[in-house]
PDB file of N, CA and C in Angstrom:
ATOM      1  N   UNK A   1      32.773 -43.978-144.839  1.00  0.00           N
ATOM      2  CA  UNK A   1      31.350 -43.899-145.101  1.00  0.00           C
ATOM      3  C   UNK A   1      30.735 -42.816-144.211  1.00  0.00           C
ATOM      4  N   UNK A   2      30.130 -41.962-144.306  1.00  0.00           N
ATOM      5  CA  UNK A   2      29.046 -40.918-144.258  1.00  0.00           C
ATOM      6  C   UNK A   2      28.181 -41.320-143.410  1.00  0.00           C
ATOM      7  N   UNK A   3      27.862 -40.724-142.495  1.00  0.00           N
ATOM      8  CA  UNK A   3      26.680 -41.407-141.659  1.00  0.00           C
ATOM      9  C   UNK A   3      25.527 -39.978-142.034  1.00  0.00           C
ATOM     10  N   UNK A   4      24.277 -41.113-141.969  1.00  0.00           N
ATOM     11  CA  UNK A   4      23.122 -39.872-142.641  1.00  0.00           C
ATOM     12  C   UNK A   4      22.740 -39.070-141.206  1.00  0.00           C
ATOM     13  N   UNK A   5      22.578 -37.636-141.254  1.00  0.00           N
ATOM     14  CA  UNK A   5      22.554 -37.256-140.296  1.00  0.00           C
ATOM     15  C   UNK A   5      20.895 -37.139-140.156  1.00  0.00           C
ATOM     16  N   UNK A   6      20.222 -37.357-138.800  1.00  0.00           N
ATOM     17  CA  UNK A   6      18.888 -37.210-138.309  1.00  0.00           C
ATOM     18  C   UNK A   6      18.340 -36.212-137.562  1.00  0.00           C
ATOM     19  N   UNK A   7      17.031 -36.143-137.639  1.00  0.00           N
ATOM     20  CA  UNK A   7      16.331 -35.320-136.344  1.00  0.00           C
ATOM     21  C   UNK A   7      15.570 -35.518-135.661  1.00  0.00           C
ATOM     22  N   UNK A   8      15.466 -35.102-134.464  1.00  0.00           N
ATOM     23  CA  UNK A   8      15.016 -35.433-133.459  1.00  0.00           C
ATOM     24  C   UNK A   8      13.861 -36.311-133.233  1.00  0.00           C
ATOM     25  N   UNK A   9      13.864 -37.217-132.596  1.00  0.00           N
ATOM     26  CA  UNK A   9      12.931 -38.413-132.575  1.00  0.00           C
ATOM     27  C   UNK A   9      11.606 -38.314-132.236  1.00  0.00           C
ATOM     28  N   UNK A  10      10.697 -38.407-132.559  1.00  0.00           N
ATOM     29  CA  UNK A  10       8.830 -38.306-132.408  1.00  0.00           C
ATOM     30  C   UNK A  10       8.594 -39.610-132.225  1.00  0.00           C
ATOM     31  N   UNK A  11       8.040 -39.322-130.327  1.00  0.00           N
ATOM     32  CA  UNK A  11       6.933 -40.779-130.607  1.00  0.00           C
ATOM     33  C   UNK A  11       5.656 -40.796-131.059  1.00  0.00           C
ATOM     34  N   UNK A  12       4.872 -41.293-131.264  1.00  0.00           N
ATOM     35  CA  UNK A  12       3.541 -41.199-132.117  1.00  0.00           C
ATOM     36  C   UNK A  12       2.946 -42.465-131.345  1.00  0.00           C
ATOM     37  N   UNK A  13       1.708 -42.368-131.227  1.00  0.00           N
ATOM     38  CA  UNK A  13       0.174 -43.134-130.579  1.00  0.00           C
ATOM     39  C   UNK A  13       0.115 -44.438-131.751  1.00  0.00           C
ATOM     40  N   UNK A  14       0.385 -45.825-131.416  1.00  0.00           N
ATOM     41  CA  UNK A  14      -0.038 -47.050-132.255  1.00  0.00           C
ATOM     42  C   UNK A  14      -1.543 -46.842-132.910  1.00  0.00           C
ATOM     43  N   UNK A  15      -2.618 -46.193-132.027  1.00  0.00           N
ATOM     44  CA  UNK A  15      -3.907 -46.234-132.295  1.00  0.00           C
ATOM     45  C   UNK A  15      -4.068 -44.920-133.401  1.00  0.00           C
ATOM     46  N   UNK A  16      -3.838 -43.959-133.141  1.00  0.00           N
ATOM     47  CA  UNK A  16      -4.552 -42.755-133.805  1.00  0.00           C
ATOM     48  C   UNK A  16      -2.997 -42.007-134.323  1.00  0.00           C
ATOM     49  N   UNK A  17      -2.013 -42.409-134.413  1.00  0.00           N
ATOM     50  CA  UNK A  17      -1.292 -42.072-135.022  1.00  0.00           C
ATOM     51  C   UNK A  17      -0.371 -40.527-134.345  1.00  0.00           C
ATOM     52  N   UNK A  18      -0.913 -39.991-133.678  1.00  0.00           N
ATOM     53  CA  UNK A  18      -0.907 -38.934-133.169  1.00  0.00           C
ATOM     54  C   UNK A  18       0.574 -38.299-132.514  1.00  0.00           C
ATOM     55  N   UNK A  19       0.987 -37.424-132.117  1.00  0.00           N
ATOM     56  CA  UNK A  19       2.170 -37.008-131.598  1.00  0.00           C
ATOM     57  C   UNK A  19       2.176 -36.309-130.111  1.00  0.00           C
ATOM     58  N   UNK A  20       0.495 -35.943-129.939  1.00  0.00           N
ATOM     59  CA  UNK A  20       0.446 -35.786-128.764  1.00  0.00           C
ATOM     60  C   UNK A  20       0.311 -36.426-127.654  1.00  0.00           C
ATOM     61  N   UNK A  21       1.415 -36.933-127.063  1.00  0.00           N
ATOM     62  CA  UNK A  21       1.689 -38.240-126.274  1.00  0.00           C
ATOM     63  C   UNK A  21       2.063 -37.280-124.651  1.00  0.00           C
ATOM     64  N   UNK A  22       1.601 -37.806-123.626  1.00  0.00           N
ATOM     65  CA  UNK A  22       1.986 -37.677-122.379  1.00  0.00           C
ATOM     66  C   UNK A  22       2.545 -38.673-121.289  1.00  0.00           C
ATOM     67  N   UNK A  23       3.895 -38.738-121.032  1.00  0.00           N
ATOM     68  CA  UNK A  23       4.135 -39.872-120.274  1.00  0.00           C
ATOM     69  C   UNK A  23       3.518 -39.659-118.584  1.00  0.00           C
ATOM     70  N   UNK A  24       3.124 -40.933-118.234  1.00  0.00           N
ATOM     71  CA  UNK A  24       1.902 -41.140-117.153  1.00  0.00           C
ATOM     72  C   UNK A  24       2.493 -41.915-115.950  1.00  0.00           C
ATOM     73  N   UNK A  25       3.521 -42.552-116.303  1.00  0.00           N
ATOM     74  CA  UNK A  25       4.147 -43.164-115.583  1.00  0.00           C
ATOM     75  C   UNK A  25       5.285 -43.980-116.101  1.00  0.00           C
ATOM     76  N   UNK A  26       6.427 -44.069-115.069  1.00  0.00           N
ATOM     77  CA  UNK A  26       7.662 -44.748-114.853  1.00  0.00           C
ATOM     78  C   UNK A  26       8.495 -45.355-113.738  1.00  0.00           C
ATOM     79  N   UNK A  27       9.372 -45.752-114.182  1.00  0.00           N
ATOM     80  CA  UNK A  27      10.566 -45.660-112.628  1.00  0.00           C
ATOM     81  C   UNK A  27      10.350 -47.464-112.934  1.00  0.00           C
ATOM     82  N   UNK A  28       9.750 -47.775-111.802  1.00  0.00           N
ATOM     83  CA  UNK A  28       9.399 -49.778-112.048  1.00  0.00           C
ATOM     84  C   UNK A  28       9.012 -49.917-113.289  1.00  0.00           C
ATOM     85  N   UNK A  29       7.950 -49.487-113.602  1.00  0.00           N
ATOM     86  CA  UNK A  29       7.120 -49.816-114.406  1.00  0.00           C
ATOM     87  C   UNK A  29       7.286 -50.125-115.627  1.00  0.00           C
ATOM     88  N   UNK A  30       8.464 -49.120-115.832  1.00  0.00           N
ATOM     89  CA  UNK A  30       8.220 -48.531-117.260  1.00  0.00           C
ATOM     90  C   UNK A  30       7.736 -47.688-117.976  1.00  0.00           C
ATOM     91  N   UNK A  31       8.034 -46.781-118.947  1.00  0.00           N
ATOM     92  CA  UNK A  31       7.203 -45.151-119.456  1.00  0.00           C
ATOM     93  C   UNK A  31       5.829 -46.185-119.682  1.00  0.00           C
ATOM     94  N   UNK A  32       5.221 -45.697-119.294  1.00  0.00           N
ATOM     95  CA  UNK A  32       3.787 -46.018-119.928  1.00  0.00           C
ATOM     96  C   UNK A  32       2.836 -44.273-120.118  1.00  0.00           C
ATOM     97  N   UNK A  33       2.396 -44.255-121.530  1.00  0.00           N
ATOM     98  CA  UNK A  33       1.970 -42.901-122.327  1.00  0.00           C
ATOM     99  C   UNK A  33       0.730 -43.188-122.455  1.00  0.00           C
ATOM    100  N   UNK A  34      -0.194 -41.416-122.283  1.00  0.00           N
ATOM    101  CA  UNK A  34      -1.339 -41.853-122.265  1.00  0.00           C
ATOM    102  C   UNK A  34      -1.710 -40.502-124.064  1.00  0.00           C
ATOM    103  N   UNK A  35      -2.183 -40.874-124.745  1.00  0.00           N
ATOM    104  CA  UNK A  35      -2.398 -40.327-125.747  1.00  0.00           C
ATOM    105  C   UNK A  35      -3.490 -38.893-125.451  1.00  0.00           C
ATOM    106  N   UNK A  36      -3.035 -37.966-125.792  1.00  0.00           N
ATOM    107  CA  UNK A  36      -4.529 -36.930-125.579  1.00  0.00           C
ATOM    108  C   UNK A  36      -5.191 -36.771-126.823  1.00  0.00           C
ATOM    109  N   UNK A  37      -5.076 -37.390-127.427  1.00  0.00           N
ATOM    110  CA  UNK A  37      -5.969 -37.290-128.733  1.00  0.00           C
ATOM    111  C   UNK A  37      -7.021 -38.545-128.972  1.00  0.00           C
ATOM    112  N   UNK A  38      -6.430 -39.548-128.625  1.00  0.00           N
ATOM    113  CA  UNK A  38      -7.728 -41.077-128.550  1.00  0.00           C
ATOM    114  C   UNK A  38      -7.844 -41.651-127.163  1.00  0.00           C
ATOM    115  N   UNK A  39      -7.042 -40.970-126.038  1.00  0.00           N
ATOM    116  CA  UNK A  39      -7.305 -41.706-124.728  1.00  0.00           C
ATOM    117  C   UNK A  39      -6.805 -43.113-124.649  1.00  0.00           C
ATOM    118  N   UNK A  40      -5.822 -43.540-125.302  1.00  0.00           N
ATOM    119  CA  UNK A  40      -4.843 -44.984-125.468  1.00  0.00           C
ATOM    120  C   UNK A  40      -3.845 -44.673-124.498  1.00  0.00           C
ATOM    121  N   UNK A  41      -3.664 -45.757-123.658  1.00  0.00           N
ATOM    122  CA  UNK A  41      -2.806 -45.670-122.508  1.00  0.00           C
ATOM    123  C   UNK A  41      -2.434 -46.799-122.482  1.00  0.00           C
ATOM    124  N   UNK A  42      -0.392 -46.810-122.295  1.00  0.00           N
ATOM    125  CA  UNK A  42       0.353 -48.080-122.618  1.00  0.00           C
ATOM    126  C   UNK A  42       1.793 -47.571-122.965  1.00  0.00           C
ATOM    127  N   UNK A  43       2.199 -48.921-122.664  1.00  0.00           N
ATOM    128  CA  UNK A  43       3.368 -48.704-123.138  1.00  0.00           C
ATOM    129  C   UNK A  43       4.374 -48.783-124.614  1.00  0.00           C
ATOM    130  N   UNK A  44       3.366 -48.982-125.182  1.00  0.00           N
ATOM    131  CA  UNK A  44       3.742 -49.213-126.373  1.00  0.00           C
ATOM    132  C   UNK A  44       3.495 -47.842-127.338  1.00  0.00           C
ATOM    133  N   UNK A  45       4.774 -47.437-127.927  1.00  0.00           N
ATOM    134  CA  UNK A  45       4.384 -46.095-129.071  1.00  0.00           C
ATOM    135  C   UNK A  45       5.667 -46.495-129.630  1.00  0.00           C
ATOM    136  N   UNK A  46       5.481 -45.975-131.173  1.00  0.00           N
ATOM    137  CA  UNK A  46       6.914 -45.774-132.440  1.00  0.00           C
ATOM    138  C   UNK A  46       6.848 -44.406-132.416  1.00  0.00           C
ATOM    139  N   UNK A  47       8.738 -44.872-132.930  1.00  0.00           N
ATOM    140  CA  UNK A  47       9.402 -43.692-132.641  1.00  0.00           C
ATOM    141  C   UNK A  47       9.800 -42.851-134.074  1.00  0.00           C
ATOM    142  N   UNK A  48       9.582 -42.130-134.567  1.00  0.00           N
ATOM    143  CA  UNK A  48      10.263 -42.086-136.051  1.00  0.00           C
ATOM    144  C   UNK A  48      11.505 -40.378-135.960  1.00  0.00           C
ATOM    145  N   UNK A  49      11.915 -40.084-137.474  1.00  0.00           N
ATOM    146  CA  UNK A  49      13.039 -39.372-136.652  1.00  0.00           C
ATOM    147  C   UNK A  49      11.723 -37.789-137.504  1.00  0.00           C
ATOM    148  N   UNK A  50      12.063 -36.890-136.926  1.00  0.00           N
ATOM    149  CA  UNK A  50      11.751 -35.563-137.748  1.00  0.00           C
ATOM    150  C   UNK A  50      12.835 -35.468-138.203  1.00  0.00           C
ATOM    151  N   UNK A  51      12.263 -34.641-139.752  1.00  0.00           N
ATOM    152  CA  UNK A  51      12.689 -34.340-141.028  1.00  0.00           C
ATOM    153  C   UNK A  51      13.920 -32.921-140.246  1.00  0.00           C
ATOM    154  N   UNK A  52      15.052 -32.609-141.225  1.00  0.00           N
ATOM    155  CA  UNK A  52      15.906 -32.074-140.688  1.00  0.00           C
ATOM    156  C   UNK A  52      14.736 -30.630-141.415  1.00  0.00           C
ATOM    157  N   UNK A  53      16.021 -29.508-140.922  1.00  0.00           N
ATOM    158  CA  UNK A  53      15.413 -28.349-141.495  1.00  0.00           C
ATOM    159  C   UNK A  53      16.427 -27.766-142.874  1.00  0.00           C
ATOM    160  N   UNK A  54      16.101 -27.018-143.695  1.00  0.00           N
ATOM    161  CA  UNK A  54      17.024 -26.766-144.702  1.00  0.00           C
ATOM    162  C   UNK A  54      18.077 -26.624-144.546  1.00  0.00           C
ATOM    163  N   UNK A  55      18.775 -26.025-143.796  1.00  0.00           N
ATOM    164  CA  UNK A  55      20.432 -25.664-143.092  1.00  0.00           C
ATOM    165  C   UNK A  55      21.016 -27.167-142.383  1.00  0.00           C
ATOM    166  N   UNK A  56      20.250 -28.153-142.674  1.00  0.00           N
ATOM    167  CA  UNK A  56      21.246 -29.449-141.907  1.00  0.00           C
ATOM    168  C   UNK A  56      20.978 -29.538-140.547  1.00  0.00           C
ATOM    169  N   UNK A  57      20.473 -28.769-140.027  1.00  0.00           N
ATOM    170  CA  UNK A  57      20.731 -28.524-137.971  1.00  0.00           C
ATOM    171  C   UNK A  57      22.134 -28.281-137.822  1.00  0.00           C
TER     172      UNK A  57
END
């Protein structure tokens, strides 16, 4: 079986959907990201994959 090949992973903002994410802190804590587009700060964001490019990568 074939494994589907992917690209590179995007996290995106729960609130505004967004991709412009800045991580704010870690180490104990945990990544916690602060969004520059709605000002949402947390640890919580989804991850989805980007679309390959025509040549496969």
């Amino acid at each position: 079986m074939k494994r589907r090949a992917r690209g590179k992973p995007i996290k995106h903002c729960p609130h505004c959907n967004s991709s412009d994410l800045e991580i704010v802190g870690g180490m104990i804590l945990g990544q916690v990201y602060h969004c520059r587009s709605c000002d949402y700060v947390g640890s919580l964001v989804y991850e989805t994959d980007a679309p390959l490019d025509a040549k496969g990568a």
